[in-house]
Protein backbone atom coordinates (compact mmCIF):
# COMPACT_ATOMS: atom_id res chain seq x y z
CA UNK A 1 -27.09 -10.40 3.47
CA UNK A 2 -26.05 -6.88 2.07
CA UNK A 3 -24.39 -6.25 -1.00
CA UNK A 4 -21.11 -4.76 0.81
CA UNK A 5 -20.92 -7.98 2.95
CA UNK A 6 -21.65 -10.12 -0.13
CA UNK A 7 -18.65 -8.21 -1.69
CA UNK A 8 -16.30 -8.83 1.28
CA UNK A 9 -17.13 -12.83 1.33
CA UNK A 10 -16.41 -12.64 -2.48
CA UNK A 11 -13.83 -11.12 -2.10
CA UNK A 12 -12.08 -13.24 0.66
CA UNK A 13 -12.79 -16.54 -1.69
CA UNK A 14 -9.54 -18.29 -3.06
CA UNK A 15 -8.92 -18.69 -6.74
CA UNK A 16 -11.92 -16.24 -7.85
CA UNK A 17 -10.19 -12.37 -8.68
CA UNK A 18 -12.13 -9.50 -9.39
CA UNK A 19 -12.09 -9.81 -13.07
CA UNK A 20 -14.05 -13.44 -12.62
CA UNK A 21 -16.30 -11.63 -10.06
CA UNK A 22 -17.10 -9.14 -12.54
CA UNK A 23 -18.33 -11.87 -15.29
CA UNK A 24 -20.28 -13.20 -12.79
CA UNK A 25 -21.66 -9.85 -11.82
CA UNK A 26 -22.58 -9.15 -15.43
CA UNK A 27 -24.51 -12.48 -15.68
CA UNK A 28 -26.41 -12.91 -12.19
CA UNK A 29 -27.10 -9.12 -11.71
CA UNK A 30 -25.94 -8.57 -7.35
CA UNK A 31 -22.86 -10.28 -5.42
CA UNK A 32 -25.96 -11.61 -3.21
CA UNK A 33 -26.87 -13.59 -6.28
CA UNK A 34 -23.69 -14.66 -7.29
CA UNK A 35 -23.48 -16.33 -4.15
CA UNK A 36 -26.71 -17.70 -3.99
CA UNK A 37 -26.49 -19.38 -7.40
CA UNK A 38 -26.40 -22.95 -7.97
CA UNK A 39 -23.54 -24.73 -9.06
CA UNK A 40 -24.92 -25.53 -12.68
CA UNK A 41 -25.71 -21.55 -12.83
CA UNK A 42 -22.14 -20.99 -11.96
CA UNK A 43 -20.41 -22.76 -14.45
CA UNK A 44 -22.24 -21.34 -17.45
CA UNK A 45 -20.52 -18.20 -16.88
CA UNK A 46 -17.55 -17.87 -18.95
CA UNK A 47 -14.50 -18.63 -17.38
CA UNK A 48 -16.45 -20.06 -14.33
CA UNK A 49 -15.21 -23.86 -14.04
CA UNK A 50 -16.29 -26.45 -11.97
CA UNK A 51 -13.38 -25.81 -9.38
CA UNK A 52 -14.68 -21.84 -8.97
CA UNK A 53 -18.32 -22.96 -8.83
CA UNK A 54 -17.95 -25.48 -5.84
CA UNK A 55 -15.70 -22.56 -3.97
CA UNK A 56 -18.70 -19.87 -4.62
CA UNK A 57 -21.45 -22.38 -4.10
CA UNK A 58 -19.74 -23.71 -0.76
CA UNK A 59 -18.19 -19.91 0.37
CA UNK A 60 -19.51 -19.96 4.16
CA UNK A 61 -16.15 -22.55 4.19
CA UNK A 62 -13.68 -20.78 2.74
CA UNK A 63 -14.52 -17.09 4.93
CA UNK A 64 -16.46 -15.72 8.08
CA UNK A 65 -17.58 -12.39 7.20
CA UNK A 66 -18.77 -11.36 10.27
CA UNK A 67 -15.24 -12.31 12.00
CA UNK A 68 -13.66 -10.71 9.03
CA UNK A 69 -15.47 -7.29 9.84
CA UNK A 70 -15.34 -7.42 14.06
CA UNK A 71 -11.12 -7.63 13.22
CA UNK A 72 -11.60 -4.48 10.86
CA UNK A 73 -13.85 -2.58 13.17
CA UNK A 74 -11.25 -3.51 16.32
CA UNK A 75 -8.25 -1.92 14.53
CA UNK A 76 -10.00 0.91 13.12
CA UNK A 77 -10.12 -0.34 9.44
CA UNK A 78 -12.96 0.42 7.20
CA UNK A 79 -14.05 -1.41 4.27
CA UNK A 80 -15.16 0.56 1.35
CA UNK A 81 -16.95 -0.76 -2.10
CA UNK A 82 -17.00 0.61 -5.39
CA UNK A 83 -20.79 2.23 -4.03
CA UNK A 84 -18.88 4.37 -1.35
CA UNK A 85 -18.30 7.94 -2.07
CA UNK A 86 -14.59 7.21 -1.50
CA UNK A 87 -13.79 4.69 -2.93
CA UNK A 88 -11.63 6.64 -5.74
CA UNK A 89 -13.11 7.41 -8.71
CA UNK A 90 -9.55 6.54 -11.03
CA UNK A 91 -10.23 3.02 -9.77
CA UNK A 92 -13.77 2.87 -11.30
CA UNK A 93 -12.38 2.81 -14.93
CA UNK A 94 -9.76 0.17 -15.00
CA UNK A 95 -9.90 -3.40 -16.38
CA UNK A 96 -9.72 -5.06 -13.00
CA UNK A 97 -10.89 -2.97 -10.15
CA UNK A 98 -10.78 -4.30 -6.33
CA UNK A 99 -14.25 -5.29 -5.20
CA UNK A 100 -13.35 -3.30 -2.63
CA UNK A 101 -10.47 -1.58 -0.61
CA UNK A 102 -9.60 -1.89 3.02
CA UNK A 103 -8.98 1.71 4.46
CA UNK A 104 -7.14 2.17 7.61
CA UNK A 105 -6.66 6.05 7.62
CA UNK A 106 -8.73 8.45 5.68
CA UNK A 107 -9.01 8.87 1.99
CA UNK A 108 -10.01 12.50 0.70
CA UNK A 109 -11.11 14.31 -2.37
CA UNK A 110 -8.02 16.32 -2.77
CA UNK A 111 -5.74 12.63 -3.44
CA UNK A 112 -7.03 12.83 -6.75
CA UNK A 113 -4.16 14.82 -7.35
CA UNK A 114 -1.69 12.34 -6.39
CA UNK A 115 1.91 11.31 -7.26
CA UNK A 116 3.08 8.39 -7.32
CA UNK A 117 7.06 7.65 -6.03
CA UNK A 118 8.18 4.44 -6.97
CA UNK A 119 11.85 2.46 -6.62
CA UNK A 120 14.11 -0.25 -5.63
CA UNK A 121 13.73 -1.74 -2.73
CA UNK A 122 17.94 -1.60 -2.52
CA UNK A 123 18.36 2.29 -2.73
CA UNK A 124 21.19 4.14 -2.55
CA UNK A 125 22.06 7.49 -1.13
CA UNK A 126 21.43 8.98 -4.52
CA UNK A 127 18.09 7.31 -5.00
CA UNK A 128 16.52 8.57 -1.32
CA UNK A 129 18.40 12.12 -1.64
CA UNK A 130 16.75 12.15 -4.98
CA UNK A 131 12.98 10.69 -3.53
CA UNK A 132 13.08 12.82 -0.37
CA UNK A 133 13.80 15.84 -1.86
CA UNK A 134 11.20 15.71 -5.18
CA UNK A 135 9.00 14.29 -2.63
CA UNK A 136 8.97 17.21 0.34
CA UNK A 137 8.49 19.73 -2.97
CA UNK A 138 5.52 18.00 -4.42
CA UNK A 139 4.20 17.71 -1.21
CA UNK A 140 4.65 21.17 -0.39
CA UNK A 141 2.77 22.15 -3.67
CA UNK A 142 -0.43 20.25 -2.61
CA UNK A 143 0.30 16.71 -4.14
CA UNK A 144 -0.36 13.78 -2.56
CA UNK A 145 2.44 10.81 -2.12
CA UNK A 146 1.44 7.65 -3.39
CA UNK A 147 3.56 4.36 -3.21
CA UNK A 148 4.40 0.96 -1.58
CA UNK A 149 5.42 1.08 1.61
CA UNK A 150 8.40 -0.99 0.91
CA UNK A 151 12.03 -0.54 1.87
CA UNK A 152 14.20 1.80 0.28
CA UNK A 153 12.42 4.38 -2.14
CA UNK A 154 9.18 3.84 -1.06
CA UNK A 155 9.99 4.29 2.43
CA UNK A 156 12.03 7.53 1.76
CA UNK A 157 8.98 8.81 -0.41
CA UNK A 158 6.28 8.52 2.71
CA UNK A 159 8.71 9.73 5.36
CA UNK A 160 9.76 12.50 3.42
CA UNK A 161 5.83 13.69 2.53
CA UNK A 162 4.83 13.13 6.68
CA UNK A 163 7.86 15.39 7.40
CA UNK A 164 6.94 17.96 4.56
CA UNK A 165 3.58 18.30 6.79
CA UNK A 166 1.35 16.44 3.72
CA UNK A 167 -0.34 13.82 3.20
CA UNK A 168 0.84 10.19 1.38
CA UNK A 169 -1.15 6.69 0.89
CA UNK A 170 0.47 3.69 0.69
CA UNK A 171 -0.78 0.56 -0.87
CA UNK A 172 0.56 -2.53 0.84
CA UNK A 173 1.03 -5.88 -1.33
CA UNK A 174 -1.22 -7.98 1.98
CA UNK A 175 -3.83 -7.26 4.45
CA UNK A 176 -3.68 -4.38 6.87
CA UNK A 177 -3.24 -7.08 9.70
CA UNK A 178 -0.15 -8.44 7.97
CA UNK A 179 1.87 -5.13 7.39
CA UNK A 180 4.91 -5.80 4.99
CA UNK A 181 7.50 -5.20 5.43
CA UNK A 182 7.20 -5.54 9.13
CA UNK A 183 9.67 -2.67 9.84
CA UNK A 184 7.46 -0.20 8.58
CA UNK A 185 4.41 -1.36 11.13
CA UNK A 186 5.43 2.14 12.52
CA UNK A 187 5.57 4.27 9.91
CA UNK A 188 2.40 2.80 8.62
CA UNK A 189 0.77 3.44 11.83
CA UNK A 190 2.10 7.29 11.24
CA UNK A 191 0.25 7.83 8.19
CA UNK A 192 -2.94 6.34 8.81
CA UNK A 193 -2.88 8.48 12.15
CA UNK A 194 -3.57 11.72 10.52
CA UNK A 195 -1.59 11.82 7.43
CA UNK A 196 -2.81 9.53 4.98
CA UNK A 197 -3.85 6.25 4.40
CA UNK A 198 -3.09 2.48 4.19
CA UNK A 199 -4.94 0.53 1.44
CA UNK A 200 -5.18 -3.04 0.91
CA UNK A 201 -7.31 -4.66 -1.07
CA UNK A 202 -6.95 -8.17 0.39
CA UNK A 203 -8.53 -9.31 3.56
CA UNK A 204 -7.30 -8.48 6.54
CA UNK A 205 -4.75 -11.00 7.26
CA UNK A 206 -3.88 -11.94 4.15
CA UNK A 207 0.09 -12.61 3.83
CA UNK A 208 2.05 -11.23 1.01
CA UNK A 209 3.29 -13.25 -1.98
CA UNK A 210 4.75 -12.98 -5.62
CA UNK A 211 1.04 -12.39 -6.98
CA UNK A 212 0.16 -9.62 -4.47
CA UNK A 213 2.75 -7.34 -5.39
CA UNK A 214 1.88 -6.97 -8.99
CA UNK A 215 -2.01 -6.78 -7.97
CA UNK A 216 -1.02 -4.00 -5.57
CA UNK A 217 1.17 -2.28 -8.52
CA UNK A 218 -1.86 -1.62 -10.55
CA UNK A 219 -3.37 0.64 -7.25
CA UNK A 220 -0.76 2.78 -7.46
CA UNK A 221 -0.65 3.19 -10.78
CA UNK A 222 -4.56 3.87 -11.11
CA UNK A 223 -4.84 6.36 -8.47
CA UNK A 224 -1.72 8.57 -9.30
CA UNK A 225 -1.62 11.35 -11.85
CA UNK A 226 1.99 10.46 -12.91
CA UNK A 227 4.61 7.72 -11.52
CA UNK A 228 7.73 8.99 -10.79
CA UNK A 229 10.65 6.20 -10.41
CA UNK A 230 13.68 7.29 -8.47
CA UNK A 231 16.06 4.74 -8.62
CA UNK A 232 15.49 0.64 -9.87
CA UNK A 233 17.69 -1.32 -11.90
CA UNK A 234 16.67 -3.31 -15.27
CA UNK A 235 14.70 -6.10 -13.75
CA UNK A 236 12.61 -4.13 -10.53
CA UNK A 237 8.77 -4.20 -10.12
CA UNK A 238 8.71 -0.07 -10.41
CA UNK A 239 8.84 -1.34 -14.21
CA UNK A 240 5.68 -2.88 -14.26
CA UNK A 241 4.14 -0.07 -12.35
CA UNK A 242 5.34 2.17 -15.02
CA UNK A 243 4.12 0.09 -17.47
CA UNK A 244 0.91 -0.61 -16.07
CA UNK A 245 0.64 4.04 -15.75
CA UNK A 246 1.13 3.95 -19.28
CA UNK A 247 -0.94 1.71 -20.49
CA UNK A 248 -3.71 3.27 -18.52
CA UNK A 249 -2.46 6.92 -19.92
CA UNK A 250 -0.58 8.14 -17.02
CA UNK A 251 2.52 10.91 -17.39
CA UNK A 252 5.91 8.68 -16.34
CA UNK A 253 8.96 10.21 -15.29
CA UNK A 254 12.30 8.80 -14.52
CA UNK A 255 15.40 10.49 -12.25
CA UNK A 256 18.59 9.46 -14.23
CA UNK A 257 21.28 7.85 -12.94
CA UNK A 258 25.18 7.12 -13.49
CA UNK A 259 25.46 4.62 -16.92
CA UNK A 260 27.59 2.65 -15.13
CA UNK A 261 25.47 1.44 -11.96
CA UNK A 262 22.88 -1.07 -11.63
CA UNK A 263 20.49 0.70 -9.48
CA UNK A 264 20.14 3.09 -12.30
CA UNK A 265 19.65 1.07 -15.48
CA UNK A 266 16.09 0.71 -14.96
CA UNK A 267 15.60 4.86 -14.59
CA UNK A 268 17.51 5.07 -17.59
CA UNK A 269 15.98 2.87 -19.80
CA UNK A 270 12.55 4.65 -19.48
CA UNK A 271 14.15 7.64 -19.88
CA UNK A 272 15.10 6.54 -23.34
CA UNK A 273 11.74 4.79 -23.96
CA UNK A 274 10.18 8.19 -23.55
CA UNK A 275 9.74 8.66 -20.46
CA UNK A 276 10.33 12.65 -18.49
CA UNK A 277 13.61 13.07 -17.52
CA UNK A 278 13.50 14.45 -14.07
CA UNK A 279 16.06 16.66 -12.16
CA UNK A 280 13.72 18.59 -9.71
CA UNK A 281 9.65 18.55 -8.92
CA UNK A 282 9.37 21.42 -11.02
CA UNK A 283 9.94 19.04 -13.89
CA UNK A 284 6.47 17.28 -12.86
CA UNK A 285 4.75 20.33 -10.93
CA UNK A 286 4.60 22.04 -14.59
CA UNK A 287 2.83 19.68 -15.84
CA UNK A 288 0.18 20.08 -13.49
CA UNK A 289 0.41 23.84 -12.90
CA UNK A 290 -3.22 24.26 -13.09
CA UNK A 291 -4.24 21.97 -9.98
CA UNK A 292 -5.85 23.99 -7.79
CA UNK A 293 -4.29 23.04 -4.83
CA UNK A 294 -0.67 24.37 -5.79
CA UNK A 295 0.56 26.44 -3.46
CA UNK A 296 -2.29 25.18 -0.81
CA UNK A 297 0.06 24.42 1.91
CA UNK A 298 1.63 27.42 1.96
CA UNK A 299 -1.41 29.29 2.70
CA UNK A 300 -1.22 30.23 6.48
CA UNK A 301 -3.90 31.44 8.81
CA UNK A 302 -4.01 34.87 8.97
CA UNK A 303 -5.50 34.47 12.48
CA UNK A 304 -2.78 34.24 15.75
CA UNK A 305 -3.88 32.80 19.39
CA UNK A 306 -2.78 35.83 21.19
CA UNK A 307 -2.09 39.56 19.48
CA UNK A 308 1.27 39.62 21.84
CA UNK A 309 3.14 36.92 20.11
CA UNK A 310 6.22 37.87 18.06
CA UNK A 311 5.96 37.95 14.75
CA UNK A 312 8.35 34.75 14.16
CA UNK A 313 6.23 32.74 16.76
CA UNK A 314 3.31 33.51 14.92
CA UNK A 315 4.85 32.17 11.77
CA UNK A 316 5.36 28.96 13.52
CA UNK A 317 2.51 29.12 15.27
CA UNK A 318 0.58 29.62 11.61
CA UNK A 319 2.40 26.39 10.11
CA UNK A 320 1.74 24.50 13.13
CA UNK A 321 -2.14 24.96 12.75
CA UNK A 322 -1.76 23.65 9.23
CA UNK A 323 -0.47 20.23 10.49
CA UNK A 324 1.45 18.83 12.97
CA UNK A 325 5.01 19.78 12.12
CA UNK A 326 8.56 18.47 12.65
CA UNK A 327 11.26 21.09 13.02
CA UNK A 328 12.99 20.41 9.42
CA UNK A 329 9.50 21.05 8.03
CA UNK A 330 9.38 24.35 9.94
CA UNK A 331 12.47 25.77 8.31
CA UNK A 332 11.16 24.89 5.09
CA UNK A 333 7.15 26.64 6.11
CA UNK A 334 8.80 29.81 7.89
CA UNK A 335 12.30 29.95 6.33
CA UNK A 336 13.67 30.99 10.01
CA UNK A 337 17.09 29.53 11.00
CA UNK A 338 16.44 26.73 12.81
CA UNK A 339 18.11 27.91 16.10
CA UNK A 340 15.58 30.51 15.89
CA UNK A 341 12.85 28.34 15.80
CA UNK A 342 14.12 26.03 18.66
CA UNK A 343 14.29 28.84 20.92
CA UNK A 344 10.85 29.81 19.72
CA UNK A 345 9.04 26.99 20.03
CA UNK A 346 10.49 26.49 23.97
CA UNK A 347 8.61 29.92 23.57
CA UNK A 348 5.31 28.80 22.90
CA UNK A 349 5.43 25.33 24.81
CA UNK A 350 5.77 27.65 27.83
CA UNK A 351 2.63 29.74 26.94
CA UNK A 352 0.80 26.52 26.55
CA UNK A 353 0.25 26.91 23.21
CA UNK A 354 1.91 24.06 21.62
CA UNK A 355 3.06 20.70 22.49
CA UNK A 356 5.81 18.40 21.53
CA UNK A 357 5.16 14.86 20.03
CA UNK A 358 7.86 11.86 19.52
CA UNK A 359 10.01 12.32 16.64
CA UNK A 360 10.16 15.31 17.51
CA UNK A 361 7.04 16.92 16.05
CA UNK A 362 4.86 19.83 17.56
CA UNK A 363 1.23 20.46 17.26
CA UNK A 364 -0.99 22.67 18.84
CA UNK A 365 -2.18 22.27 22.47
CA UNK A 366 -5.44 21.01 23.05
């Protein structure tokens, strides 16, 4: 057996957790070991009982790893350990780190310098305005959007990065064959197809619960460079993933709210606990000025298909090579009045130059 499907099987065992696996790591030297040990070996680990032994001893009937890895390789879902190159390096250094993450999309070098968006689930039209617009700015200065996937703010905070033409991860509280909530099956499918990722760290069909979300919380926290919540009231889970960013040293930042509502109480109270009051992304982009990938997106190609193309369908033509692009981002790349671009883009579809995708979104013809 390997060590990466060693991990998986560990992984997939009831009632074991990283932090146990990690004891038993430290004391029997490979996850190959750990389940090849006897059940007497087992239990002299600290925190090892009887019940935990018999599961480890006995795993071949709690998991199939090899059916556990066909599903992953039939929906295009790759399982990473803490060996892998990708496996992010923020996730290395906390107290309980996943034995391993379940990728379905593609994590990259440049999400180190990601933000997490955070919020209640019950938003209101304050709390997405808010998330959509700090979102599409921090995306458009090279950050990448980390956060839930669940409805309201979370939601808002991916949609409005995939629109800003950048790229966002979401970490799902169950396995990537049990997408939660199920509306979003969609716009998870969206990110991991070219803009992003979808992380789990559960097996594959693993259904959501009251324990996963707070496991999940920590994922986001670890991997962001500051946690940004929106909108939540005094009792929302965006709390512990604050807390959880600043125990582990991470910049938080709240957008304030009316005193008088609900949905803001939580926001405010970090505010006055210390954390960043926020009224724009420049309020977080300054405290990461020196990344070097502000102002990446912008960049455009110098380079046009064809010399006789107007100068404005070049400019679209330049943002649409950057990403595929939907026609809100497009006033925001080229700053052309969107009637403008309409008529320009009917321009270039009929040079065969680019094509148009649901949503709408265009991208370049292959």
């Amino acid at each position: 057996m390997s060590p990466r499907d060693a991990y998986i099987a560990l992984n997939m065992l009831p009632k074991i957790g990283p932090i146990r696996v990690r004891r038993l790591l430290n004391e029997l030297g490979s996850p190959e070991r750990v389940l090849a040990a006897p059940i007497h070996r087992l239990e002299q680990v600290a925190g090892v009982g009887t019940e935990s032994a018999q599961i480890i001893h006995h795993w071949e009937n709690h998991c199939d790893i090899q059916k556990e890895i066909s599903e992953c390789e039939t929906r295009g879902i790759r399982i990473i350990t803490a060996a892998s190159d990708e496996y992010p390096e923020s996730l290395r250094h906390i107290y309980d780190p996943p034995l391993l993450l379940y990728v379905w999309g593609k994590l990259i070098p440049a999400d180190q310098h990601a933000i997490a968006i955070v919020g209640s689930r019950r938003s209101t039209h304050y709390g997405q305005q808010a998330t959509r617009d700090i979102a599409s700015h921090l995306t458009r200065t090279g950050h990448t959007i980390i956060s839930g996937l669940a409805r309201g703010i979370d939601t808002h905070a991916h949609r409005a990065a995939i629109d800003a033409g950048g790229r966002t991860i979401a970490v799902i509280g169950s396995g990537l064959g049990q997408i939660y909530p199920p509306e979003n099956m969609n716009l998870a499918h969206e990110i991991a197809s070219g803009h992003g990722a979808v992380i789990s760290e559960f097996p594959v069909h693993k259904r959501p619960n009251k324990m996963t979300f707070p496991r999940r919380n920590r994922i986001v926290a670890a991997c962001s460079k500051g946690i940004l919540v929106t909108e939540c009231p005094s009792w929302s889970g965006s709390l512990i993933t604050a807390q959880l960013g600043l125990e582990m040293g991470k910049n938080i930042y709240a957008v304030p709210g009316p005193i008088d509502r609900p949905h803001s109480s939580g926001c405010n109270q970090l505010i006055r606990d210390g954390a960043t009051l926020v009224r724009s992304a420049d309020d977080i982009i300054e405290d990461f000025e020196a990344l070097p990938l502000i102002g990446k997106l912008h960049a455009q190609p110098q380079a046009t298909p064809d010399p006789s193309l107007s100068e404005e369908e070049s400019s679209i033509y330049a943002a649409i090579q950057l990403q595929d692009q939907s026609i809100d981002s497009l006033v925001d790349r080229t700053r052309l009045p969107i009637a403008t671009i309409i008529s320009q883009l009917l321009q270039l579809e009929m040079k065969r130059l680019v094509t148009q995708l649901p949503g709408p979104r265009y991208t370049l013809r292959k």
